[in-house]
N, C-alpha and C. Protein backbone atom coordinates (compact mmCIF):
# COMPACT_ATOMS: atom_id res chain seq x y z
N UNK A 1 51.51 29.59 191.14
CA UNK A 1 51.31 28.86 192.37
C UNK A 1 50.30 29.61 193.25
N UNK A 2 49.34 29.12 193.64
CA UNK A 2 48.00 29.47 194.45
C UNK A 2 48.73 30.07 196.41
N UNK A 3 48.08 30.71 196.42
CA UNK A 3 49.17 31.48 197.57
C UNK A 3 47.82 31.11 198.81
N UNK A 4 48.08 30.64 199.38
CA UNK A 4 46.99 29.81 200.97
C UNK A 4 46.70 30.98 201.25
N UNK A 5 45.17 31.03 201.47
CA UNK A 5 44.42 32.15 202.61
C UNK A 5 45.08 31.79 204.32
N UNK A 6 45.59 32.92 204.53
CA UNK A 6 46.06 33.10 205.97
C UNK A 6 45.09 32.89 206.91
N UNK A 7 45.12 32.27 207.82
CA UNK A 7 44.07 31.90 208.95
C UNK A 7 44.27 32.99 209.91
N UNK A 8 43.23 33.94 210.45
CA UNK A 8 43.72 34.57 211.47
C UNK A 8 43.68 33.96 213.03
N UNK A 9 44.65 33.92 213.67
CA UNK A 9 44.66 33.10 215.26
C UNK A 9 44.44 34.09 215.82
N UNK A 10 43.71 34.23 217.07
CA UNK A 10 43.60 34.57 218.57
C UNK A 10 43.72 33.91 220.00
N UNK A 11 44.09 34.30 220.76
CA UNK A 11 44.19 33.73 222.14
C UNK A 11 43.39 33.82 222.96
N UNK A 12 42.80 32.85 223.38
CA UNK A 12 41.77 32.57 224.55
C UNK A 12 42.12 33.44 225.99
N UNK A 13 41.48 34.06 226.42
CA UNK A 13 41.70 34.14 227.82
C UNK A 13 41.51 33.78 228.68
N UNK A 14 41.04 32.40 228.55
CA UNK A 14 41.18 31.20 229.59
C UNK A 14 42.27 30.34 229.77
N UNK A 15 43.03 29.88 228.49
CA UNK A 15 43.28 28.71 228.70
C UNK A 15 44.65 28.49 227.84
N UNK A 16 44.31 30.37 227.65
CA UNK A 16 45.97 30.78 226.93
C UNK A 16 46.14 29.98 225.62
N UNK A 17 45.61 29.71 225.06
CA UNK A 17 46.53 28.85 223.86
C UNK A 17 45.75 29.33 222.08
N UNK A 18 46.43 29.69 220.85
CA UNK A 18 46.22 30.23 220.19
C UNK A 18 44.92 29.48 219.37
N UNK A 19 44.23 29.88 218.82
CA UNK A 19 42.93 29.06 217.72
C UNK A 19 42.41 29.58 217.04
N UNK A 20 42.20 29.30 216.10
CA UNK A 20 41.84 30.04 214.66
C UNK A 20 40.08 31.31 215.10
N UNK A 21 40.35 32.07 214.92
CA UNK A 21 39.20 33.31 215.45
C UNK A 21 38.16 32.53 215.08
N UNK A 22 37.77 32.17 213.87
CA UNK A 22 35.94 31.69 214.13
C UNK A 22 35.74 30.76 214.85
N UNK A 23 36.21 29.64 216.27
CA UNK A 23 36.36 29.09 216.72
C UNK A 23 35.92 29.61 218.01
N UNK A 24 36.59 30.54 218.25
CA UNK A 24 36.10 31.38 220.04
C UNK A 24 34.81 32.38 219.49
N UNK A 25 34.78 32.51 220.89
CA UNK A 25 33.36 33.83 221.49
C UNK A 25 34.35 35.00 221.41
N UNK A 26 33.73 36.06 220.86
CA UNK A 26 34.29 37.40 221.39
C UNK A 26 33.62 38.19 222.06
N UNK A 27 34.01 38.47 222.95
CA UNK A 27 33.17 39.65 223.96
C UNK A 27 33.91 40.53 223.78
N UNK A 28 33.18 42.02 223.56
CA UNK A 28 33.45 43.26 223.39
C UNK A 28 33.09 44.48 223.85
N UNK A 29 34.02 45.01 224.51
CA UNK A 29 33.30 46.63 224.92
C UNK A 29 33.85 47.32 224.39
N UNK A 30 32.27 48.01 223.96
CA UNK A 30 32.01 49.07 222.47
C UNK A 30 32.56 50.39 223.36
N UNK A 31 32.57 51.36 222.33
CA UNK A 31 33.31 52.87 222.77
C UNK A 31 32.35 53.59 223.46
N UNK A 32 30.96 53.28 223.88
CA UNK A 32 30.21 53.59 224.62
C UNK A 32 30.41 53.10 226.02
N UNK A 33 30.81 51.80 225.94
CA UNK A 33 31.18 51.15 227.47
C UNK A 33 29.96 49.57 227.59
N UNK A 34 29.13 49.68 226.52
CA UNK A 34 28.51 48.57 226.15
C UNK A 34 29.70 47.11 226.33
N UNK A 35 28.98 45.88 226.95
CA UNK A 35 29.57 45.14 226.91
C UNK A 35 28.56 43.90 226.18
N UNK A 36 29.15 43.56 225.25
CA UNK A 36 28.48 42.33 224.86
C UNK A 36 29.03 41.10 224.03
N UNK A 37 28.28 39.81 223.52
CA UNK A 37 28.87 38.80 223.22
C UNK A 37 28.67 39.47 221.15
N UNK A 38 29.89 39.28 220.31
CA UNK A 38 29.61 39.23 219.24
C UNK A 38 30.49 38.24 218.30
N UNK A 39 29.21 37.49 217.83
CA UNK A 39 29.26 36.19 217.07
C UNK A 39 30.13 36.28 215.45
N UNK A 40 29.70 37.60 214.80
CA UNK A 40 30.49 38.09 214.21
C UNK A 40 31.83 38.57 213.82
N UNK A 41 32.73 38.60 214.91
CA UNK A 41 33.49 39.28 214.65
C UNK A 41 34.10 40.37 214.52
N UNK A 42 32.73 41.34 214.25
CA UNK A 42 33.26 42.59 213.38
C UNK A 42 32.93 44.02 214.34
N UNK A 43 31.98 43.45 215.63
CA UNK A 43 31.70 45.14 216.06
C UNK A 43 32.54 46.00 217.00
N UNK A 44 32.29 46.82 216.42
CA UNK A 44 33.61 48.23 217.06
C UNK A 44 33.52 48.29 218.26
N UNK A 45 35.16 48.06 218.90
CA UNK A 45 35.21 48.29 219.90
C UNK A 45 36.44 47.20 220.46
N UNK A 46 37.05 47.06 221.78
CA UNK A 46 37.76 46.16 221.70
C UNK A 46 37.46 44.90 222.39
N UNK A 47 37.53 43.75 222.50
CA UNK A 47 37.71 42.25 221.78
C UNK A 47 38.46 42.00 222.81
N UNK A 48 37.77 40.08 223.03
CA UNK A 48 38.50 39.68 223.92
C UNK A 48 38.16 38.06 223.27
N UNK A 49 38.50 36.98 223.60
CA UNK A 49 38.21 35.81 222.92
C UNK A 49 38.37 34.74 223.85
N UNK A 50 37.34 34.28 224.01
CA UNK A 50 37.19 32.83 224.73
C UNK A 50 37.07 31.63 223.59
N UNK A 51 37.59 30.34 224.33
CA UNK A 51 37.28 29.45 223.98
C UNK A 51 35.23 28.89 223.97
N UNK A 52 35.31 27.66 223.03
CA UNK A 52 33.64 27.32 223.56
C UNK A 52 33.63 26.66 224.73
N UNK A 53 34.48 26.34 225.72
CA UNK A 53 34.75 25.17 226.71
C UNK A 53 33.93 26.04 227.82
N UNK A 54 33.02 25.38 228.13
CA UNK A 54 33.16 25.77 229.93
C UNK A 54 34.44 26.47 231.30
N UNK A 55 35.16 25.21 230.66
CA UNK A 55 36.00 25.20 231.67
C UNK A 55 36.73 26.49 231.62
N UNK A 56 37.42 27.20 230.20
CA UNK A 56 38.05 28.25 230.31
C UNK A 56 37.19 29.39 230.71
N UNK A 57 35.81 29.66 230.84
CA UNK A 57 34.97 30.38 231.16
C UNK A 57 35.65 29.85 232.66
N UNK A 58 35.49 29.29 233.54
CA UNK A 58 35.44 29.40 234.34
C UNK A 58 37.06 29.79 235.01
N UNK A 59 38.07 29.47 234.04
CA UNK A 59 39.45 30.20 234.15
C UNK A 59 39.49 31.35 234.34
N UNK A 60 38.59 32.06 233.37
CA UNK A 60 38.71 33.17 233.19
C UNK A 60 38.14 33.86 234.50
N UNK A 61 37.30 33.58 234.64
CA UNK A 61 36.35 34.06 236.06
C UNK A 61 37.08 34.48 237.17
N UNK A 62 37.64 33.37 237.36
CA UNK A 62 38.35 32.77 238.36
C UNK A 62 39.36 33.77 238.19
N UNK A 63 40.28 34.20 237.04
CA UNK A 63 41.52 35.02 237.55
C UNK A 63 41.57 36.79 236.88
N UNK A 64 40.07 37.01 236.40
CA UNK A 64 39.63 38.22 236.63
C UNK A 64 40.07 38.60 235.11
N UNK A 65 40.41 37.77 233.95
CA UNK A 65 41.23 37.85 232.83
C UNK A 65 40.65 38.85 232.08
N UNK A 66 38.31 38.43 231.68
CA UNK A 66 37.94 39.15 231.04
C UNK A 66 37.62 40.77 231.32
N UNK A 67 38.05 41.09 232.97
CA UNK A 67 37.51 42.38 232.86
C UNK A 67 39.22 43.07 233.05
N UNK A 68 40.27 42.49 232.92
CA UNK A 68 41.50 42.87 232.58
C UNK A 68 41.78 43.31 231.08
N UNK A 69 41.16 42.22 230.10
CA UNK A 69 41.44 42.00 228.85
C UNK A 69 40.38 43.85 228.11
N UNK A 70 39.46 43.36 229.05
CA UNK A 70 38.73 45.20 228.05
C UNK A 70 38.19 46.04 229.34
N UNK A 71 39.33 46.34 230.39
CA UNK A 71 39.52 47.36 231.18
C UNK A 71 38.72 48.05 231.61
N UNK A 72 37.38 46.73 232.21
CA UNK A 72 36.59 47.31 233.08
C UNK A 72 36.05 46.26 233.59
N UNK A 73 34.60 46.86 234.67
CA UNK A 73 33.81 45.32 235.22
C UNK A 73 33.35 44.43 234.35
N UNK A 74 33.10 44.20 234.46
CA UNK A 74 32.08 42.55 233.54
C UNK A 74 30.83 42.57 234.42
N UNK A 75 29.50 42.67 233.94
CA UNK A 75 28.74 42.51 234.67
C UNK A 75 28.05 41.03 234.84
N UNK A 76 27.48 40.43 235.76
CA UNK A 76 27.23 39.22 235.69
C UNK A 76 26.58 38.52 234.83
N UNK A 77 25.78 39.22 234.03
CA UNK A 77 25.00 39.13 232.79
C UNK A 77 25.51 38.46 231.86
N UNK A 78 27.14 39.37 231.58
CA UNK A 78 27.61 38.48 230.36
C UNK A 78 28.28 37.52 230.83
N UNK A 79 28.60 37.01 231.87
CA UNK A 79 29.26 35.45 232.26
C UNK A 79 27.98 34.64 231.96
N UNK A 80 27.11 35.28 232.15
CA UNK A 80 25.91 33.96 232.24
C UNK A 80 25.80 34.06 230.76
N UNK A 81 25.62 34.98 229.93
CA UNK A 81 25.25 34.52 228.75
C UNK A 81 26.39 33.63 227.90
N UNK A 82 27.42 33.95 228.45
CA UNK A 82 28.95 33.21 227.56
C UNK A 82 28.04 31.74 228.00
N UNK A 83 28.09 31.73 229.11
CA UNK A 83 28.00 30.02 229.80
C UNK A 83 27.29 29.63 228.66
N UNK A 84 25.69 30.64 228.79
CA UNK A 84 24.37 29.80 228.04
C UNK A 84 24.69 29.27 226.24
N UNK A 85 25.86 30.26 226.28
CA UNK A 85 26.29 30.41 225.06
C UNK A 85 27.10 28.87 224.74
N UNK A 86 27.73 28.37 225.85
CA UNK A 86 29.00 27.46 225.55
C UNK A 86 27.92 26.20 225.79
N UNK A 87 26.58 25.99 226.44
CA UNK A 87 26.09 24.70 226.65
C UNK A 87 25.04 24.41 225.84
N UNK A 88 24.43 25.51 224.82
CA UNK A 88 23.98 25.24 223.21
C UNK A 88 24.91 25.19 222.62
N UNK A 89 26.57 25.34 222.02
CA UNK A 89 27.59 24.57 221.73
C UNK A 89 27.24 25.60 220.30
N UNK A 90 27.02 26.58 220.17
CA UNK A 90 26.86 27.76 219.01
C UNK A 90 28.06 27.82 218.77
């Protein structure tokens, strides 16, 4: 009997609700203190996961989630790029 590949889920920090990881954005700050958007998945450091929606971007904003989630500022840079990110629909 063929045994199902496990889907891995993550939680949005907008909008709270679980969705399969290649689905969200991950923003990550690297062990340098680098903050950035990675499409991948895979770069070192810790991870935070948005939905593609606008709207939870703007949840998030709003209740300070992403610079809670990797324990520092957020600079305005990467809100704008998530946005630019969520209205080409990548």
């Amino acid at each position: 009997m063929p045994q199902e590949k496990k889907i891995p889920m993550r939680q949005c920090i907008g909008c709270r609700t679980q969705k399969p990881k290649k689905e969200l954005i991950r923003v990550v700050r690297s062990p340098e203190g680098e903050i950035r958007l990675d499409f991948k998945g895979k770069a070192n450091g810790r991870g935070a996961y948005l939905c593609q929606d606008p709207a939870c971007l703007k949840k998030a904003v709003k209740a300070k989630a992403l610079s809670r989630a990797l324990d520092c500022e957020i600079p305005q840079e990467v809100y704008d790029a998530l946005g630019e990110q969520m209205e080409k629909g990548e």
